[in-house]
N, C-alpha and C. Protein backbone atom coordinates (compact mmCIF):
# COMPACT_ATOMS: atom_id res chain seq x y z
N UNK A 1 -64.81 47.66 -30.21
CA UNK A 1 -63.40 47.96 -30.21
C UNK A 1 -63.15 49.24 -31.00
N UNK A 2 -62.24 50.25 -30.69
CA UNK A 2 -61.86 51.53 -31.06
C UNK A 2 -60.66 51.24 -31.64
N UNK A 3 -60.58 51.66 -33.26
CA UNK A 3 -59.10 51.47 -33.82
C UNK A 3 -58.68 53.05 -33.86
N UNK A 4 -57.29 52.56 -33.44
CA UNK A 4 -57.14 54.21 -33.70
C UNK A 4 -55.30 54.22 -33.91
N UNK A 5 -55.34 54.95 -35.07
CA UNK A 5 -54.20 55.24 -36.02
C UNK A 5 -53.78 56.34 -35.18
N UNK A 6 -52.15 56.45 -34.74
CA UNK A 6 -51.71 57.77 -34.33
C UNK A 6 -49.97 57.60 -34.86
N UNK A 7 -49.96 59.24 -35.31
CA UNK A 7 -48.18 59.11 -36.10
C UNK A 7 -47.96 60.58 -35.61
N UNK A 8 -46.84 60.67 -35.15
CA UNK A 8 -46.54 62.05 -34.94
C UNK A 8 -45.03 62.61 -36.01
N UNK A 9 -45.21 63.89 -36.47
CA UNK A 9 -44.16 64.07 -37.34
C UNK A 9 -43.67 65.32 -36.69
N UNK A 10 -42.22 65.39 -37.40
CA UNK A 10 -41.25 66.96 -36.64
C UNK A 10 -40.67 66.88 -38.20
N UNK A 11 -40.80 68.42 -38.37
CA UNK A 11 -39.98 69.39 -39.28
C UNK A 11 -38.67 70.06 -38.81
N UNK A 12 -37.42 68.71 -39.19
CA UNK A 12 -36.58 68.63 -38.59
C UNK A 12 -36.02 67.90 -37.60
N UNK A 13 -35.49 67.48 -36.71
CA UNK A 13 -35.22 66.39 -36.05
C UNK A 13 -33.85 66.62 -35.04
N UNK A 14 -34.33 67.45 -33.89
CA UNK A 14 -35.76 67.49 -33.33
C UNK A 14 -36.16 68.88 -34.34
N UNK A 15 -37.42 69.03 -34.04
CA UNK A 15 -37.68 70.33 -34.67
C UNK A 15 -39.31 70.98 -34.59
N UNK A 16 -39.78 72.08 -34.80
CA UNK A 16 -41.56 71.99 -35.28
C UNK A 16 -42.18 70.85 -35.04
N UNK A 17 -43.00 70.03 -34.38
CA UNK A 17 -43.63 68.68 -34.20
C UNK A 17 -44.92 68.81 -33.76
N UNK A 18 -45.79 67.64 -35.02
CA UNK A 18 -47.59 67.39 -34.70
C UNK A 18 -47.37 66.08 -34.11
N UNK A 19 -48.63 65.92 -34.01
CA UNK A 19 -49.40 64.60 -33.68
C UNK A 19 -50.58 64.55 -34.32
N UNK A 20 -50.95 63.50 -34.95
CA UNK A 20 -52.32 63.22 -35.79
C UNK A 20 -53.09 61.62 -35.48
N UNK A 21 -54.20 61.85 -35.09
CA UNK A 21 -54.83 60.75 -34.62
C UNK A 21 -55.92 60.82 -35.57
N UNK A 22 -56.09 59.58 -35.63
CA UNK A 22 -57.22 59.23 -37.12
C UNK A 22 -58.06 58.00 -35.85
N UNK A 23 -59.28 57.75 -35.72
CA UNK A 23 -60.32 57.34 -34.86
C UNK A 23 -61.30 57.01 -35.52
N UNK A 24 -61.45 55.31 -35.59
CA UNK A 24 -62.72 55.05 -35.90
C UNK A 24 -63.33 54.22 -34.84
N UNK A 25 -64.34 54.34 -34.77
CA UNK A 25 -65.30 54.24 -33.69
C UNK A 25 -66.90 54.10 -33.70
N UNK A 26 -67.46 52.60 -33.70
CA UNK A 26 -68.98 52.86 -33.81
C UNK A 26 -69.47 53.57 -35.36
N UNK A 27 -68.81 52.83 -36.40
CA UNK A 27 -69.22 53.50 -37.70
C UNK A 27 -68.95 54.87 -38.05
N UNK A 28 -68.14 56.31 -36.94
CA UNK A 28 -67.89 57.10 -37.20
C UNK A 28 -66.50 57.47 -37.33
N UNK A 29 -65.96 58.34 -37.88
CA UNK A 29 -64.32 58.84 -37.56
C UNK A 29 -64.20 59.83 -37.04
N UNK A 30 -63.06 59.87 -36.57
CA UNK A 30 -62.81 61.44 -35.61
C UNK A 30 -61.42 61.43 -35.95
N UNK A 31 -60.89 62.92 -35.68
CA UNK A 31 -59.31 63.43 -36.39
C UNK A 31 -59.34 64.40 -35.71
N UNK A 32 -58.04 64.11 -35.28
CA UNK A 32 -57.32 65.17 -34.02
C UNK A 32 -56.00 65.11 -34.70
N UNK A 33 -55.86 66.56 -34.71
CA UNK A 33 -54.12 67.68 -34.72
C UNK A 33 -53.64 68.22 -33.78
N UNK A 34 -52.97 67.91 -33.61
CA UNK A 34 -51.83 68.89 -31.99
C UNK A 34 -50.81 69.20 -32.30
N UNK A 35 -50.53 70.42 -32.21
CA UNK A 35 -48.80 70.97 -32.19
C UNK A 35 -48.41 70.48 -31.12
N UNK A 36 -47.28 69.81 -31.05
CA UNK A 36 -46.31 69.63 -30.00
C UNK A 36 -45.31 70.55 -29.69
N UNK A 37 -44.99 71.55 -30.68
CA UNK A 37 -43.79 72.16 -29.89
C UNK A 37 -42.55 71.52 -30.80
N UNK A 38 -41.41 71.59 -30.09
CA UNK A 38 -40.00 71.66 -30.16
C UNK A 38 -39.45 70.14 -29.69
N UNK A 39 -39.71 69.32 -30.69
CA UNK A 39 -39.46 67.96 -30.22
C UNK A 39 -38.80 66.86 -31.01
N UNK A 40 -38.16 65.58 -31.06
CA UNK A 40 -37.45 65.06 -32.03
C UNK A 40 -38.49 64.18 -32.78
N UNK A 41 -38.46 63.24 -33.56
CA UNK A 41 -39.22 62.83 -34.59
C UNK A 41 -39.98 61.04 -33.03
N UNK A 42 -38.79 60.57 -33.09
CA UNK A 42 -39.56 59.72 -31.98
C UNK A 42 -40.22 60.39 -30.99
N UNK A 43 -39.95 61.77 -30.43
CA UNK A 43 -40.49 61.84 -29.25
C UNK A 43 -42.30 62.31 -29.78
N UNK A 44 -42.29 62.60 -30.77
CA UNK A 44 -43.59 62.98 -31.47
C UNK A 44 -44.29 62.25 -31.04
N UNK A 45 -43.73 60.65 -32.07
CA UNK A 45 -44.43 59.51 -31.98
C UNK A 45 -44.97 59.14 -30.92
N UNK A 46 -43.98 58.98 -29.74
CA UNK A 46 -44.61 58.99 -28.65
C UNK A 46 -45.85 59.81 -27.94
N UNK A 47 -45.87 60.79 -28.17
CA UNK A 47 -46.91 62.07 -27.82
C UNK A 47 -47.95 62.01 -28.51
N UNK A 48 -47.77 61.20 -30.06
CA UNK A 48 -48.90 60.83 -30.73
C UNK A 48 -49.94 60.08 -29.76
N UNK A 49 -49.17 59.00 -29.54
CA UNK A 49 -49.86 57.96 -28.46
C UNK A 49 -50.73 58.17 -27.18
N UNK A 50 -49.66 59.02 -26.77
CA UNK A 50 -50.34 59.78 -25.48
C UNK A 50 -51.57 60.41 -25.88
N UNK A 51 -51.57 61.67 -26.56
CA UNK A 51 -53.02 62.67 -26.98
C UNK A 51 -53.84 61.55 -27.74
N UNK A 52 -53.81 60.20 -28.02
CA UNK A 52 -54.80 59.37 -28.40
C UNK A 52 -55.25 59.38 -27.03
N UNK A 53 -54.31 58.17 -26.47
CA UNK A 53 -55.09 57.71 -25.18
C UNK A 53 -55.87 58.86 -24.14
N UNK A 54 -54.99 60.51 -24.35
CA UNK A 54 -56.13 61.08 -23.38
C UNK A 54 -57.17 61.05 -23.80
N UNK A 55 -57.74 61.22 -25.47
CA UNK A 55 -58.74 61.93 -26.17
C UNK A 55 -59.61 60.09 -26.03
N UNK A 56 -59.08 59.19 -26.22
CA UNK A 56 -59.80 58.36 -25.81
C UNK A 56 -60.59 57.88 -24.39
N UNK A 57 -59.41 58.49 -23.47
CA UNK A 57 -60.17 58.40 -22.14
C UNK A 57 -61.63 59.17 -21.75
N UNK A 58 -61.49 60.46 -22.47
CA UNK A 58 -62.52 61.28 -22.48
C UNK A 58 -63.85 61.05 -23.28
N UNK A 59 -63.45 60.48 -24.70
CA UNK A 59 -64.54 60.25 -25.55
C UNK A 59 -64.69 58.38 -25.45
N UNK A 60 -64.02 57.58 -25.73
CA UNK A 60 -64.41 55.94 -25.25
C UNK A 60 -64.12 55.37 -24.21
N UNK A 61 -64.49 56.06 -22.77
CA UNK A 61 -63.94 55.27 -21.70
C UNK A 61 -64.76 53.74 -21.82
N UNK A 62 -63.70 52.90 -21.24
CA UNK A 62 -63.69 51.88 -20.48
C UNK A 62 -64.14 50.79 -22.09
N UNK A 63 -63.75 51.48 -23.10
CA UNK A 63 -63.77 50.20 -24.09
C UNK A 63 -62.32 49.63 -24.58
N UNK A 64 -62.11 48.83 -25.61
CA UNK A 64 -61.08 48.51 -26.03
C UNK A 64 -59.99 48.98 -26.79
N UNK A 65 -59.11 49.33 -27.05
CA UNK A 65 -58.19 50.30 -27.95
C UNK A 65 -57.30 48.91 -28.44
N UNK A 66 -57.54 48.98 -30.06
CA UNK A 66 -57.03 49.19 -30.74
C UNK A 66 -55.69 49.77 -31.44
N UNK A 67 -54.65 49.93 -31.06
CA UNK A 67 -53.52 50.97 -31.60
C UNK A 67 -52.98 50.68 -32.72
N UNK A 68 -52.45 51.92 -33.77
CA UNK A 68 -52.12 51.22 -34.68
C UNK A 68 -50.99 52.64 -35.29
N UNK A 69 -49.69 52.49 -35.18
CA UNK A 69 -48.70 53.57 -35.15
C UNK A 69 -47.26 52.60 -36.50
N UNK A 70 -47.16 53.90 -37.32
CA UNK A 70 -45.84 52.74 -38.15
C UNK A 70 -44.28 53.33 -37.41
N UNK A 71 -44.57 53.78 -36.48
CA UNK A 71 -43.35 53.88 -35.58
C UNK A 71 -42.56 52.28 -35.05
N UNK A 72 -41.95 51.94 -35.48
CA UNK A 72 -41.22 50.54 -35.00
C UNK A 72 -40.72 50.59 -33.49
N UNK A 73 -40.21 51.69 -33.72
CA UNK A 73 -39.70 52.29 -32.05
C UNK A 73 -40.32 52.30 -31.25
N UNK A 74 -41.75 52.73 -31.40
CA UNK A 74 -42.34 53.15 -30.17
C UNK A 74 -43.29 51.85 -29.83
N UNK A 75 -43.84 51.30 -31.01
CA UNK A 75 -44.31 49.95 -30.64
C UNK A 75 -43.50 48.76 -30.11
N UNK A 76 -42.34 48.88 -30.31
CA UNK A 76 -41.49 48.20 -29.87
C UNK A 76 -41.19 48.14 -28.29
N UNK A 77 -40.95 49.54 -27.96
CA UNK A 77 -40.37 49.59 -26.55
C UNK A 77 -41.95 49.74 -25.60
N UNK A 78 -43.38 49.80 -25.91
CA UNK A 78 -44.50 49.62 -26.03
C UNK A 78 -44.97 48.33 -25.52
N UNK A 79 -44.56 47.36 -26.89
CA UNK A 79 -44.80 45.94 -26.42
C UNK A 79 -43.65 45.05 -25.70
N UNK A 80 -42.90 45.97 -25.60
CA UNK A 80 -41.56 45.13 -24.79
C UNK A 80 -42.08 45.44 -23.08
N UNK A 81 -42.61 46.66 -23.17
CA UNK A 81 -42.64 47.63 -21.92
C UNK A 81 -41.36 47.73 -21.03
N UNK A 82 -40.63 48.49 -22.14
CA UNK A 82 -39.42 48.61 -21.57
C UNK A 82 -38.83 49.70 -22.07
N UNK A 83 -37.35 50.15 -21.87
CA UNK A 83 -36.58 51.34 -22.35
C UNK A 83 -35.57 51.32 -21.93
N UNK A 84 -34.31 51.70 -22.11
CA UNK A 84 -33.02 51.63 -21.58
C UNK A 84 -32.98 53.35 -21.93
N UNK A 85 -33.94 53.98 -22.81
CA UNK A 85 -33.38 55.42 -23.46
C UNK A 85 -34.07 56.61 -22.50
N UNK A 86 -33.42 57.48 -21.27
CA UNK A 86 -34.09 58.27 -20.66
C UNK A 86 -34.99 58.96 -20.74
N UNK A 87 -35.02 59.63 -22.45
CA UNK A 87 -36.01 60.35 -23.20
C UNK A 87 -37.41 59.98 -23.33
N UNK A 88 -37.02 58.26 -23.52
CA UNK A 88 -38.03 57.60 -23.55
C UNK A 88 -38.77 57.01 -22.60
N UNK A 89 -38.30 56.81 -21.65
CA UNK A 89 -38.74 56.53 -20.09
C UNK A 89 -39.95 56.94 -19.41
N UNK A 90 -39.82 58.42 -19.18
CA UNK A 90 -41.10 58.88 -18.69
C UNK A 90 -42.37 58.83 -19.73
N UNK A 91 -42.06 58.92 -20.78
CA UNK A 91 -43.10 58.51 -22.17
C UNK A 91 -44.08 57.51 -22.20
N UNK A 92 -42.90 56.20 -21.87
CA UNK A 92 -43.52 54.79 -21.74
C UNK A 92 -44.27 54.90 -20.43
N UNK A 93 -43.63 55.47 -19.31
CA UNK A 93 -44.52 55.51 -18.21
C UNK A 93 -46.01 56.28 -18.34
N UNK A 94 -45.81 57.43 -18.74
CA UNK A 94 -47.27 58.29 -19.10
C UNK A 94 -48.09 57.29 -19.94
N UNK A 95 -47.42 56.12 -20.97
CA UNK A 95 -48.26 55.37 -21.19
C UNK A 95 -48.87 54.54 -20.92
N UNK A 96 -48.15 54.30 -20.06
CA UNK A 96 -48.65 52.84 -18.99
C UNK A 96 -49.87 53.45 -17.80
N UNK A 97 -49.64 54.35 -17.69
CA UNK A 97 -50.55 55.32 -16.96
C UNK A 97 -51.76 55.16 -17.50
N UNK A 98 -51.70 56.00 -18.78
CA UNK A 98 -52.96 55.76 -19.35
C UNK A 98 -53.66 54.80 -19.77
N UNK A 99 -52.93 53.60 -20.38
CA UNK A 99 -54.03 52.17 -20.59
C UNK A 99 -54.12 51.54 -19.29
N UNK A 100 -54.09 52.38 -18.21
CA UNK A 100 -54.81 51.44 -17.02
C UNK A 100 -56.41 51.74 -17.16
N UNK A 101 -56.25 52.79 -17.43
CA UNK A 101 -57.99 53.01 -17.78
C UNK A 101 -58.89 52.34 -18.57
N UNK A 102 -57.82 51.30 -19.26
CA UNK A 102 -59.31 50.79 -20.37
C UNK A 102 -58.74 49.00 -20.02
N UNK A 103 -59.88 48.65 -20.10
CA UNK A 103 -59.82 47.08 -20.15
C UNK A 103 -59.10 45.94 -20.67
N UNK A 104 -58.67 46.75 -22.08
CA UNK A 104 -57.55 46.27 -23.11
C UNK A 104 -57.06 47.13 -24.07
N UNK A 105 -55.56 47.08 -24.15
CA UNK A 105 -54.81 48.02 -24.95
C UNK A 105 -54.13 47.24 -26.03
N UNK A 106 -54.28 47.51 -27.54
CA UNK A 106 -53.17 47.11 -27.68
C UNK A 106 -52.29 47.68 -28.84
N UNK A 107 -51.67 47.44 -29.09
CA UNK A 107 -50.80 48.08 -29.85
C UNK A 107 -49.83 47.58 -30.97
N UNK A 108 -50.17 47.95 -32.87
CA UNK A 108 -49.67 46.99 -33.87
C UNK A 108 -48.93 47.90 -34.54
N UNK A 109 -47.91 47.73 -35.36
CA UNK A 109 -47.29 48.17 -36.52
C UNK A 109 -47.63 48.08 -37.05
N UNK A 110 -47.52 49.34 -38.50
CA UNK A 110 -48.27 49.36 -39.89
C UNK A 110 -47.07 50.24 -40.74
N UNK A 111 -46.58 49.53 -41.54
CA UNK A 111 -46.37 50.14 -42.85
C UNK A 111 -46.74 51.69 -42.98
N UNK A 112 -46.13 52.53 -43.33
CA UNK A 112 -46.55 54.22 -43.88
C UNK A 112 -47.83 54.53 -44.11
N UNK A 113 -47.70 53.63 -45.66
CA UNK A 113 -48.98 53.74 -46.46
C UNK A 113 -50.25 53.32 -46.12
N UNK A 114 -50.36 52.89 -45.20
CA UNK A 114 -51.69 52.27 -44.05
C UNK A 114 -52.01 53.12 -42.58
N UNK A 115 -51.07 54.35 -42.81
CA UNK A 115 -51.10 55.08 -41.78
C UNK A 115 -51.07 57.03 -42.54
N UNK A 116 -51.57 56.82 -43.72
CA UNK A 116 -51.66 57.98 -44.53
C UNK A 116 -52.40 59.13 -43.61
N UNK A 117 -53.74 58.57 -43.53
CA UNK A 117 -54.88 59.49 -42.49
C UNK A 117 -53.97 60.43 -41.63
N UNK A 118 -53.31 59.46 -40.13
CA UNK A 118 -52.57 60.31 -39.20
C UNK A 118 -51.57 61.18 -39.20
N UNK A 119 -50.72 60.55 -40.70
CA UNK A 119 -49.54 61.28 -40.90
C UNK A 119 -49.97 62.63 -41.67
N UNK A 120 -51.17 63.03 -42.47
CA UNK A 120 -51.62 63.93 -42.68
C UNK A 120 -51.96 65.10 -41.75
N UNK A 121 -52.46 64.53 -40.76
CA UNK A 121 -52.96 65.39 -39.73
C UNK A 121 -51.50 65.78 -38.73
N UNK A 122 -50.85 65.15 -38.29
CA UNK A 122 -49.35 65.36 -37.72
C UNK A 122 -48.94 65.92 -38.90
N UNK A 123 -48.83 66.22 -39.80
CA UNK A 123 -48.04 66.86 -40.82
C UNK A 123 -48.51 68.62 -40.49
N UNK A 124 -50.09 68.97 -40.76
CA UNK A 124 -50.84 69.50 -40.46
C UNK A 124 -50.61 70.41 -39.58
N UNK A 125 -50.61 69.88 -37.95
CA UNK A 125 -49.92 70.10 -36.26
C UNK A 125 -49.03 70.75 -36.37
N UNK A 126 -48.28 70.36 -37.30
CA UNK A 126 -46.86 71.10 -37.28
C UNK A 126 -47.18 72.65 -37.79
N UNK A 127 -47.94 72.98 -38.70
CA UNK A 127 -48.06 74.45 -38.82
C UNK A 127 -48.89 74.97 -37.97
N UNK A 128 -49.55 74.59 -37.28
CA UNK A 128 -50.44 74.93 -35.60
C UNK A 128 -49.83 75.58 -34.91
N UNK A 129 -48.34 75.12 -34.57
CA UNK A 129 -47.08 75.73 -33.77
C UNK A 129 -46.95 77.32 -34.20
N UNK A 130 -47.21 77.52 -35.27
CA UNK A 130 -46.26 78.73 -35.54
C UNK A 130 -47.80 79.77 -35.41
């Protein structure tokens, strides 16, 4: 099983926005930064998720994921698999997209301070942009 921590942050809201994925895997870790661009603080989060699941499709196909994001929001409308919010719509769909590829997805809430790793690296992303 692949745990993998992802938090995306914006400087400002919307504003400057990373994504930081923290990956452990088979006794090793891996850490990925992405500028996102010009985006609001949830939509990060969301995009966090996404650049996991691609970078997982590429490097752990066809094993188990693990998710682990302190976004309430996004795990929420995640494990609901749902949305009433347009913004959020095609998001959830690109996600649903992507855990067709793996056998099992899943996806937990964590507290901040248990999500230090990712929010470092999304902190990070954000000066990538400029």
């Amino acid at each position: 099983m692949i745990e993998v921590y992802t938090d995306g942050a914006s400087r400002g809201n919307p504003g400057l926005s990373g994504a930081g994925i923290f990956i452990k895997a088979n006794k090793s870790n891996y850490e990925y930064a992405f500028p996102l661009g010009h985006l609001s603080n949830h939509e990060a989060e969301f995009h966090a998720v996404i650049k996991a699941l691609e970078v997982c499709k590429g490097e752990f196909p066809n094993e188990i994921l693990s998710f682990r994001s302190d976004s309430r929001t996004v795990v929420d409308i995640i494990e609901k698999d749902s949305t009433r919010n347009n913004t959020f719509l095609p998001l959830l769909d690109k996600i649903r997209k992507e855990t067709n590829a793996f056998p099992y997805f899943f996806i937990k809430w964590i507290p901040e301070k248990q999500n230090k790793h990712a929010d470092k690296l999304a902190r990070a992303a954000i000066y990538m942009n400029e």
